[in-house]
PDB file of N, CA and C in Angstrom:
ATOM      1  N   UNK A   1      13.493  -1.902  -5.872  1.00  0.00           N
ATOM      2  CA  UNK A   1      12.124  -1.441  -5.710  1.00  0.00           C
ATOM      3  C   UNK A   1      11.145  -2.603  -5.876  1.00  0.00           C
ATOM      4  N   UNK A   2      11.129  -3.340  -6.376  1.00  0.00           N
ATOM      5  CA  UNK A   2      10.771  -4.650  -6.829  1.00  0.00           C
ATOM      6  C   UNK A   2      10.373  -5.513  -5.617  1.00  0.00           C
ATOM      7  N   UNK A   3      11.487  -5.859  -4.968  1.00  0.00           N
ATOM      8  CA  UNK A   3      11.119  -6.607  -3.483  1.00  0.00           C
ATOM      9  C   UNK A   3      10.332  -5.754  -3.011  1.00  0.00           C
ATOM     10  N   UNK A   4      10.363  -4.613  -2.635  1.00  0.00           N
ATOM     11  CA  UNK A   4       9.768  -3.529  -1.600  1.00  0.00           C
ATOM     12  C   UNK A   4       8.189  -3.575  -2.205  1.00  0.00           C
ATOM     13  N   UNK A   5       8.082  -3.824  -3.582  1.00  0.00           N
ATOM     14  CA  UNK A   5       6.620  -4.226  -4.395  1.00  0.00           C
ATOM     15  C   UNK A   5       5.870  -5.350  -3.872  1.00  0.00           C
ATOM     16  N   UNK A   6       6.947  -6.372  -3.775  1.00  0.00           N
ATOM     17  CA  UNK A   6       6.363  -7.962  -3.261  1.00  0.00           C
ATOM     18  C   UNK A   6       5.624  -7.829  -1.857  1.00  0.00           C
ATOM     19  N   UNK A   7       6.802  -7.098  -1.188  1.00  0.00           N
ATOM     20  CA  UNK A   7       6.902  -7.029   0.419  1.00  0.00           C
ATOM     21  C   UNK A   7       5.101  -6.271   0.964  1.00  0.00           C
ATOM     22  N   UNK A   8       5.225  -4.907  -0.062  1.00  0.00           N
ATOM     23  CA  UNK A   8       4.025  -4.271  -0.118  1.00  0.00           C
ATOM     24  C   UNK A   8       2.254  -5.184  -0.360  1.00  0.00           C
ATOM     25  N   UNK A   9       2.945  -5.709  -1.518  1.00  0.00           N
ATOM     26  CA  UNK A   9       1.534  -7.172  -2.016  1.00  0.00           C
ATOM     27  C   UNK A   9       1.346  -7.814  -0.767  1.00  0.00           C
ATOM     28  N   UNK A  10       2.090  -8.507  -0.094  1.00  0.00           N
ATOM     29  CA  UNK A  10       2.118  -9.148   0.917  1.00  0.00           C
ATOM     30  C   UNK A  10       1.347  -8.601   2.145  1.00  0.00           C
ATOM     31  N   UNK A  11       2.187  -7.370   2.435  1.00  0.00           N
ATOM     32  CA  UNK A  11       1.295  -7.021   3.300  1.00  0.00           C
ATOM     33  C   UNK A  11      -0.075  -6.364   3.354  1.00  0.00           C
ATOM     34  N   UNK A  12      -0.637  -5.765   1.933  1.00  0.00           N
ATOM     35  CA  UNK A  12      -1.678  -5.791   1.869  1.00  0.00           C
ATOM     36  C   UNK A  12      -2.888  -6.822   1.869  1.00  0.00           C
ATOM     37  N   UNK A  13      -2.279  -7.967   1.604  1.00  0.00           N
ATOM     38  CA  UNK A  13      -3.359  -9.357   1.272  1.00  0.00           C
ATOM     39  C   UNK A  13      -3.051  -9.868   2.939  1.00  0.00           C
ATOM     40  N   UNK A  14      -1.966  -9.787   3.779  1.00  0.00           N
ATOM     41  CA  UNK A  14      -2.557  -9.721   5.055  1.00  0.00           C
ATOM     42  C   UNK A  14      -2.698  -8.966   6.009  1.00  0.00           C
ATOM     43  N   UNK A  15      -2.764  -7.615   5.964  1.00  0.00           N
ATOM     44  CA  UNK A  15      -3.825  -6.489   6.943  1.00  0.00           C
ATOM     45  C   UNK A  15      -5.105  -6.618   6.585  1.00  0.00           C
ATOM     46  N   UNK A  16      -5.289  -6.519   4.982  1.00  0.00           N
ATOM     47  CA  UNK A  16      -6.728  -6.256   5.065  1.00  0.00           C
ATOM     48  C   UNK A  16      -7.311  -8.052   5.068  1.00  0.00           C
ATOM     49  N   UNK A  17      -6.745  -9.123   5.044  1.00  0.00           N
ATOM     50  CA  UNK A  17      -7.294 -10.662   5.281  1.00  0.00           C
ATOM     51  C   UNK A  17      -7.828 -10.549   3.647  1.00  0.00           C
ATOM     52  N   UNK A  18      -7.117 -10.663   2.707  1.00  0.00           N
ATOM     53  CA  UNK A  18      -7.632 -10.914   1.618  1.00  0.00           C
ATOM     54  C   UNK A  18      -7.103 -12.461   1.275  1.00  0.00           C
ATOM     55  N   UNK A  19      -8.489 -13.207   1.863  1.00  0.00           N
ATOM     56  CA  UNK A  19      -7.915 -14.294   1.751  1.00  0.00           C
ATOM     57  C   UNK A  19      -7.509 -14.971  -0.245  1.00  0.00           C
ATOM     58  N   UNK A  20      -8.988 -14.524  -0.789  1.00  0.00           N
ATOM     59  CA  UNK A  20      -8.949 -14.756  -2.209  1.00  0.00           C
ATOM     60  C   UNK A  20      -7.938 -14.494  -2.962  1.00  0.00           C
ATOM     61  N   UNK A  21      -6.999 -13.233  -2.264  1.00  0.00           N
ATOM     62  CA  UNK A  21      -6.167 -12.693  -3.006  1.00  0.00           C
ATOM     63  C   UNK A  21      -4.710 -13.292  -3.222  1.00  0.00           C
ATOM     64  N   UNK A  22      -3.551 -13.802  -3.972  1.00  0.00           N
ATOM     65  CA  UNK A  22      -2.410 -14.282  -3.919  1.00  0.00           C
ATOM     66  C   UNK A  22      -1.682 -12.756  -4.206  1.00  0.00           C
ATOM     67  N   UNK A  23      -0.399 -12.733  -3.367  1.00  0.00           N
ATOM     68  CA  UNK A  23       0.308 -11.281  -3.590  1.00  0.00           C
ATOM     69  C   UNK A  23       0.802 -11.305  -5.187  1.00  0.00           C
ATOM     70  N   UNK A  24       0.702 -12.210  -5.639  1.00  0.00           N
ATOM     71  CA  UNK A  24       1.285 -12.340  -6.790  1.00  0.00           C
ATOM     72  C   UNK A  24       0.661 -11.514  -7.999  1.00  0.00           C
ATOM     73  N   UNK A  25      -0.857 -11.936  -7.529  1.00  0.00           N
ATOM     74  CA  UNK A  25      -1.548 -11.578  -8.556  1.00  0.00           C
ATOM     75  C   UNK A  25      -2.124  -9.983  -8.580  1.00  0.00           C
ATOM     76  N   UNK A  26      -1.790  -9.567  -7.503  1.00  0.00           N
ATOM     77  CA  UNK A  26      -1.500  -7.617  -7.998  1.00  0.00           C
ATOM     78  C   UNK A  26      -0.852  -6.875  -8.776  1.00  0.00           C
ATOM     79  N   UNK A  27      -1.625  -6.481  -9.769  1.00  0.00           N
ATOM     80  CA  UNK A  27      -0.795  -5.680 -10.670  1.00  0.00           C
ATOM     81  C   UNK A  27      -0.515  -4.245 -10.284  1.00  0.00           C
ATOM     82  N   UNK A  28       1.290  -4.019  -9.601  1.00  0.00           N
ATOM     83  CA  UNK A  28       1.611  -3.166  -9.401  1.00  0.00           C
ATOM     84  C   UNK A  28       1.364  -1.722  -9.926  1.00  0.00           C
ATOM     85  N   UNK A  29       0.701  -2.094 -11.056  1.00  0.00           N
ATOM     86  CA  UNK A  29       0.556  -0.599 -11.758  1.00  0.00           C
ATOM     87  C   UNK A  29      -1.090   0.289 -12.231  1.00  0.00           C
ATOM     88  N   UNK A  30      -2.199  -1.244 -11.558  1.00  0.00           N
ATOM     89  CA  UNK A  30      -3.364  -1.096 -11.819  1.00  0.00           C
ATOM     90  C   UNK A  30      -3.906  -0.481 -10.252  1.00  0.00           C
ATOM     91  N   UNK A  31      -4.543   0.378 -10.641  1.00  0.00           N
ATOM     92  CA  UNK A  31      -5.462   1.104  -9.189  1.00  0.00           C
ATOM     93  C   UNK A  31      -5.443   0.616  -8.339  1.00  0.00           C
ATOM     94  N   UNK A  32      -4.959   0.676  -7.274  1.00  0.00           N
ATOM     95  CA  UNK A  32      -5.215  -0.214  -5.890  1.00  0.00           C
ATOM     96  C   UNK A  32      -6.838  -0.427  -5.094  1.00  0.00           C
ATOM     97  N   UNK A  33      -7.346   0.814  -5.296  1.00  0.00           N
ATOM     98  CA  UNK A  33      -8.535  -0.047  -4.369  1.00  0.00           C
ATOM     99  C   UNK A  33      -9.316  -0.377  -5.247  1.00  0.00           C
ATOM    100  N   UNK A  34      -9.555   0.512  -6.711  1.00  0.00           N
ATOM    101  CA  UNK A  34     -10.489  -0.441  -8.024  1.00  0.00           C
ATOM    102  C   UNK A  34     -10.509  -1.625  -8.209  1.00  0.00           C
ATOM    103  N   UNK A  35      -9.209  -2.398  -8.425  1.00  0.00           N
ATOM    104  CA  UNK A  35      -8.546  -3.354  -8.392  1.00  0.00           C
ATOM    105  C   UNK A  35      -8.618  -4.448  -7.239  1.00  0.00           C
ATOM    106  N   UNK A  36      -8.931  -4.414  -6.256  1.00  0.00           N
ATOM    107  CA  UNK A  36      -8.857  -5.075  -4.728  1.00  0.00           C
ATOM    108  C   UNK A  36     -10.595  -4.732  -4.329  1.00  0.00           C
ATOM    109  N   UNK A  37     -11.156  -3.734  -5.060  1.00  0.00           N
ATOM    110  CA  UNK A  37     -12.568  -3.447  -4.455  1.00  0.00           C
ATOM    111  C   UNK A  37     -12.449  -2.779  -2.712  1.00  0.00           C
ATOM    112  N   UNK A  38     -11.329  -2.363  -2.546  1.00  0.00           N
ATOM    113  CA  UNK A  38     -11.350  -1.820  -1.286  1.00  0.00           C
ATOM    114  C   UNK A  38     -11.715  -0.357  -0.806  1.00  0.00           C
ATOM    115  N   UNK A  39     -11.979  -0.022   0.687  1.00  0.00           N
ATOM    116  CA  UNK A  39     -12.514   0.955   0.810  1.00  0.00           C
ATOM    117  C   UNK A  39     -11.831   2.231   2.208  1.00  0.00           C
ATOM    118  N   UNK A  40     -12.080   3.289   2.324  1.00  0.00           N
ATOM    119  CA  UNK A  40     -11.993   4.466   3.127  1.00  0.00           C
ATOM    120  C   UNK A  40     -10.802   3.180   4.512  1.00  0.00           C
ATOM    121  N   UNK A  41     -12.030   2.525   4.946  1.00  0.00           N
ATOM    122  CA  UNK A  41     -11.219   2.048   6.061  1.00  0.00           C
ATOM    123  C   UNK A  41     -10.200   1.097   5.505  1.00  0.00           C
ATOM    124  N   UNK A  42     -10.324   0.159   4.612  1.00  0.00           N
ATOM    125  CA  UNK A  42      -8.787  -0.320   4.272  1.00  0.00           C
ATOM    126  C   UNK A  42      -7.556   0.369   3.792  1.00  0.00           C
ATOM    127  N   UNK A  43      -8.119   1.796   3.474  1.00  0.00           N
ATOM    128  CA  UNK A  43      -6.798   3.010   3.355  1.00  0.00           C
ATOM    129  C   UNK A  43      -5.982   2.756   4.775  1.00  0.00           C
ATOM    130  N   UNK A  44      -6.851   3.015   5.985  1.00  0.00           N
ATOM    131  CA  UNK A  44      -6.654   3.182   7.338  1.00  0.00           C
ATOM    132  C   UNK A  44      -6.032   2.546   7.808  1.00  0.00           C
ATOM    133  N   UNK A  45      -6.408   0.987   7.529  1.00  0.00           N
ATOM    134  CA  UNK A  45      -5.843   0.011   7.642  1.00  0.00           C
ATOM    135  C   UNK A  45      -4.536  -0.573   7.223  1.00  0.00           C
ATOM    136  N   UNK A  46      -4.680  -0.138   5.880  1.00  0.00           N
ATOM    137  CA  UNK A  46      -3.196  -0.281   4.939  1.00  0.00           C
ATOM    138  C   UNK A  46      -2.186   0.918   5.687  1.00  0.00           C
ATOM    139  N   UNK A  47      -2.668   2.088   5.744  1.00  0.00           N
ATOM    140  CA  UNK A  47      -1.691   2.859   5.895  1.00  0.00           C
ATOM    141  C   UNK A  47      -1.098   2.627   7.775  1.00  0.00           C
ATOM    142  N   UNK A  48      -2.125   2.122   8.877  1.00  0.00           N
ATOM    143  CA  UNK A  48      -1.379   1.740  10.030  1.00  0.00           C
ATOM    144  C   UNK A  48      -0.410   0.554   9.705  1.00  0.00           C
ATOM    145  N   UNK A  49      -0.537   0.056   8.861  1.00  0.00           N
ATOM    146  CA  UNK A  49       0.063  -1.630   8.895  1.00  0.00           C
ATOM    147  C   UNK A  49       1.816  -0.824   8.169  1.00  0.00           C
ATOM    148  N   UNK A  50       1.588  -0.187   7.253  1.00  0.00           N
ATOM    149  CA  UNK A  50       2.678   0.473   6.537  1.00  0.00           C
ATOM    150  C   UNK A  50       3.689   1.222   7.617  1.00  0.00           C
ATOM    151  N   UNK A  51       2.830   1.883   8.551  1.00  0.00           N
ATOM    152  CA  UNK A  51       3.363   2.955   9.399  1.00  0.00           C
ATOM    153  C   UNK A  51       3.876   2.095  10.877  1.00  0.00           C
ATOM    154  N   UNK A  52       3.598   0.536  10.922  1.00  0.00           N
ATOM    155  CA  UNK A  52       4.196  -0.076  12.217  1.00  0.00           C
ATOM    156  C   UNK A  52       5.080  -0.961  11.294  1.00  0.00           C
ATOM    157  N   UNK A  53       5.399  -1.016  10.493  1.00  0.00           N
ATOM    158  CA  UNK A  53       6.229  -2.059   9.603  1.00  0.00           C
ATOM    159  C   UNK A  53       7.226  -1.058   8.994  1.00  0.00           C
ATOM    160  N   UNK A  54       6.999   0.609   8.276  1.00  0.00           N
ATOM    161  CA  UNK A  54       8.585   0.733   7.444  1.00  0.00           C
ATOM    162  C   UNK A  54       8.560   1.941   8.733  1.00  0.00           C
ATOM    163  N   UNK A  55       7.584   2.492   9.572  1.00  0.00           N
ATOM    164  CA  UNK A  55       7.897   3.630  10.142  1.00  0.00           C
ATOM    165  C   UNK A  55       7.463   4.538   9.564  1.00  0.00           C
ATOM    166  N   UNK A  56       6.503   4.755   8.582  1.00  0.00           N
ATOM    167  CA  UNK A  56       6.325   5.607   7.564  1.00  0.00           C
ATOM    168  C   UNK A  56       4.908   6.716   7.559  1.00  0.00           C
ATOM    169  N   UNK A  57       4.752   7.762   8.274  1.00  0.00           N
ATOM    170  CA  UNK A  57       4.044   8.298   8.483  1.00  0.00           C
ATOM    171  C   UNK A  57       3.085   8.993   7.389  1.00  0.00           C
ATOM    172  N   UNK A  58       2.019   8.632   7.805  1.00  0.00           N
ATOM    173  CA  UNK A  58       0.887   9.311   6.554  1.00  0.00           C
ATOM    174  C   UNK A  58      -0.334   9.843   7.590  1.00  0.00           C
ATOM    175  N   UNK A  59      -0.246  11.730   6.896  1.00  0.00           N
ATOM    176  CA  UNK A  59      -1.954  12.554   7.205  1.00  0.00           C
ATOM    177  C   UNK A  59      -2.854  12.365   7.015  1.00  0.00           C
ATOM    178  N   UNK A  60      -3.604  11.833   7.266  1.00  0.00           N
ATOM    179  CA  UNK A  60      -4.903  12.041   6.880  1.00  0.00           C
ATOM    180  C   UNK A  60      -5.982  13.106   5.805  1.00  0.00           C
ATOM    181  N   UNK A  61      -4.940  14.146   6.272  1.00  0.00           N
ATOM    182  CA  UNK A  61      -5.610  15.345   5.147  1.00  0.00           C
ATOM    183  C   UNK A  61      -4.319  15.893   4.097  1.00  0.00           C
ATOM    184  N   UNK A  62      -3.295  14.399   4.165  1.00  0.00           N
ATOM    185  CA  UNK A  62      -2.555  15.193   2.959  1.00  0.00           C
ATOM    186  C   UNK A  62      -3.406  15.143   1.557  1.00  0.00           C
ATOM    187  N   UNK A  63      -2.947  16.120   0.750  1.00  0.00           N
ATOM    188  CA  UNK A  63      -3.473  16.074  -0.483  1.00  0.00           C
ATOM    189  C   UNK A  63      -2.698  14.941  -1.592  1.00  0.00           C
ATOM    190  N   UNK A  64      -1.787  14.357  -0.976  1.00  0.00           N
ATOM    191  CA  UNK A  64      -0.561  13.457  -1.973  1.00  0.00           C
ATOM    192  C   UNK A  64      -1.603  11.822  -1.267  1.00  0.00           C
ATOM    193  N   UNK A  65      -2.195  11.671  -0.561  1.00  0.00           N
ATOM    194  CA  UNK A  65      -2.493  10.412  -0.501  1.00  0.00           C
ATOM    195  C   UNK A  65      -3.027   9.651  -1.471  1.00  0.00           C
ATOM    196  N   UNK A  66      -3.972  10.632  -2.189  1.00  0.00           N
ATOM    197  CA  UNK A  66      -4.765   9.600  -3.610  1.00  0.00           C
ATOM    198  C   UNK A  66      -3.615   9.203  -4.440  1.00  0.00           C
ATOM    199  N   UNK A  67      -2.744  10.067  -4.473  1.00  0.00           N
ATOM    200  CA  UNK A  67      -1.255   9.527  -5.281  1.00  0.00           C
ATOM    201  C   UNK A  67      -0.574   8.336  -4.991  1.00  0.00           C
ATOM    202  N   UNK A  68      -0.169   8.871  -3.736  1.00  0.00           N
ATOM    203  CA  UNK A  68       0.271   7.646  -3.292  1.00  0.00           C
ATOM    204  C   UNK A  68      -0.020   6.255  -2.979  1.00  0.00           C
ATOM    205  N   UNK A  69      -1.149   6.005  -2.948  1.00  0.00           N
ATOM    206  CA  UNK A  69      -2.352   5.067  -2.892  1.00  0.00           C
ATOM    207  C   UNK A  69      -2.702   4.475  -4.050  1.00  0.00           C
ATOM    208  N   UNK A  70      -2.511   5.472  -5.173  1.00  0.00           N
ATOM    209  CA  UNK A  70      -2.751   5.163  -6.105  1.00  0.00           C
ATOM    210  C   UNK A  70      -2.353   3.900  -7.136  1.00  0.00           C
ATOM    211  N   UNK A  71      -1.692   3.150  -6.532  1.00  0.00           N
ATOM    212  CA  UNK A  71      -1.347   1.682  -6.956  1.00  0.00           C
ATOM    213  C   UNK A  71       0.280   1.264  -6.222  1.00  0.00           C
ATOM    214  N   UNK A  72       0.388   0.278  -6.242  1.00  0.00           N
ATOM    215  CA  UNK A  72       1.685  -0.697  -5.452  1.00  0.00           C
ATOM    216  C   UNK A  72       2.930   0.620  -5.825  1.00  0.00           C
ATOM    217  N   UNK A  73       2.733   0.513  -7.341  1.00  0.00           N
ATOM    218  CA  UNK A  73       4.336   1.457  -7.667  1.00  0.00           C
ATOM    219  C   UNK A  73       4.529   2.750  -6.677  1.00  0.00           C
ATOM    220  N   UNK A  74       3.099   3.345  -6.881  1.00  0.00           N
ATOM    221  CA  UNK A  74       3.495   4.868  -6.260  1.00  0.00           C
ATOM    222  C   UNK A  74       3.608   4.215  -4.622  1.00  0.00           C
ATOM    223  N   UNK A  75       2.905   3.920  -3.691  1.00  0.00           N
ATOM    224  CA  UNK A  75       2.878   3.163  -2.704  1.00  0.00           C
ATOM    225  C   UNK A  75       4.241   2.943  -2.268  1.00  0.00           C
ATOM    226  N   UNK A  76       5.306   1.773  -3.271  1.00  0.00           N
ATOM    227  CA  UNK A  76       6.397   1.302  -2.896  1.00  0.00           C
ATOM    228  C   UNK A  76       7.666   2.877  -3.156  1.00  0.00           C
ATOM    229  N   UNK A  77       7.022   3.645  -3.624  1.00  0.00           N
ATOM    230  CA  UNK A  77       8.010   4.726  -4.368  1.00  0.00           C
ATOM    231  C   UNK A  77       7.989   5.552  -3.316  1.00  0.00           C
ATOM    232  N   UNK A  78       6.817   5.833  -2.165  1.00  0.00           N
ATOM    233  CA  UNK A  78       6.712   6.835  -0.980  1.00  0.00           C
ATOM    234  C   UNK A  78       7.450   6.273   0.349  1.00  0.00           C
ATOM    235  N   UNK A  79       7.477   5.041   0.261  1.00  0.00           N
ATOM    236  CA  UNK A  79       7.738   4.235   1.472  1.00  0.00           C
ATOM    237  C   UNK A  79       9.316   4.132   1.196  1.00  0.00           C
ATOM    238  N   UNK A  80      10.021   3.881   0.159  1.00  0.00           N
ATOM    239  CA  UNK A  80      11.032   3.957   0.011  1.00  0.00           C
ATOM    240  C   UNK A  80      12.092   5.308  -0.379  1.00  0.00           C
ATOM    241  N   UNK A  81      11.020   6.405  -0.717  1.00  0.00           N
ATOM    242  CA  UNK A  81      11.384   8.189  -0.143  1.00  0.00           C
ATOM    243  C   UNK A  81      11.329   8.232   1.436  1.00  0.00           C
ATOM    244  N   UNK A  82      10.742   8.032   2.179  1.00  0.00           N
ATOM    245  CA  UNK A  82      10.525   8.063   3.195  1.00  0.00           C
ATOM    246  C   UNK A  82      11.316   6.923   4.039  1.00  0.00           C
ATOM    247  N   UNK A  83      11.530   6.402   4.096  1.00  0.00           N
ATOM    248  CA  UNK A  83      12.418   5.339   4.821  1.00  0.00           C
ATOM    249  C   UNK A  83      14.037   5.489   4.651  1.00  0.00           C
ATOM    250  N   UNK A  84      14.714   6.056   3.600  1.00  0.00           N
ATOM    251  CA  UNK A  84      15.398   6.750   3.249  1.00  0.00           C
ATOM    252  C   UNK A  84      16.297   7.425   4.696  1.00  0.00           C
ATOM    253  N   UNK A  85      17.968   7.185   5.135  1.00  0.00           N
ATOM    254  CA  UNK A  85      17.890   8.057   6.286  1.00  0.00           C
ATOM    255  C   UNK A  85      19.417   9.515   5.706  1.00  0.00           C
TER     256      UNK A  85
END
């Protein structure tokens, strides 16, 4: 789960162009957009970049997204339920 954490850091610091940001320095377990200062459209953003990279489909009006969103862990924990065959 760990790599799939890194892999996740990574690709968030390049969909959304966070240049300031090193993947390193995300703390997997602290709020994701509090934490990053990000917003509505970098959800959008994060979640197309997620969904052409593990295949991993996300609603728009699910009610599990603030969860899942809710920092790297839960994030890497849906993508790797879901990718799952």
């Amino acid at each position: 789960m760990e790599a799939l954490e890194q892999e996740l850091k990574k690709l968030i610091v390049e969909c959304l162009m966070l240049d300031d940001v090193l993947p390193s320095a995300i703390d997997s377990k602290k709020p994701l957009f509090e934490a990053l200062g990000l917003d509505s459209i970098d959800a959008l953003e994060l979640a197309l970049a997620i969904e052409r990279k593990y295949g991993v489909k996300f609603a728009p009006d699910d009610e599990r997204n603030r969860e899942i969103f809710a920092d790297v862990t839960h994030l890497a924990a849906y993508v790797a339920r879901e990718t799952r065959v």
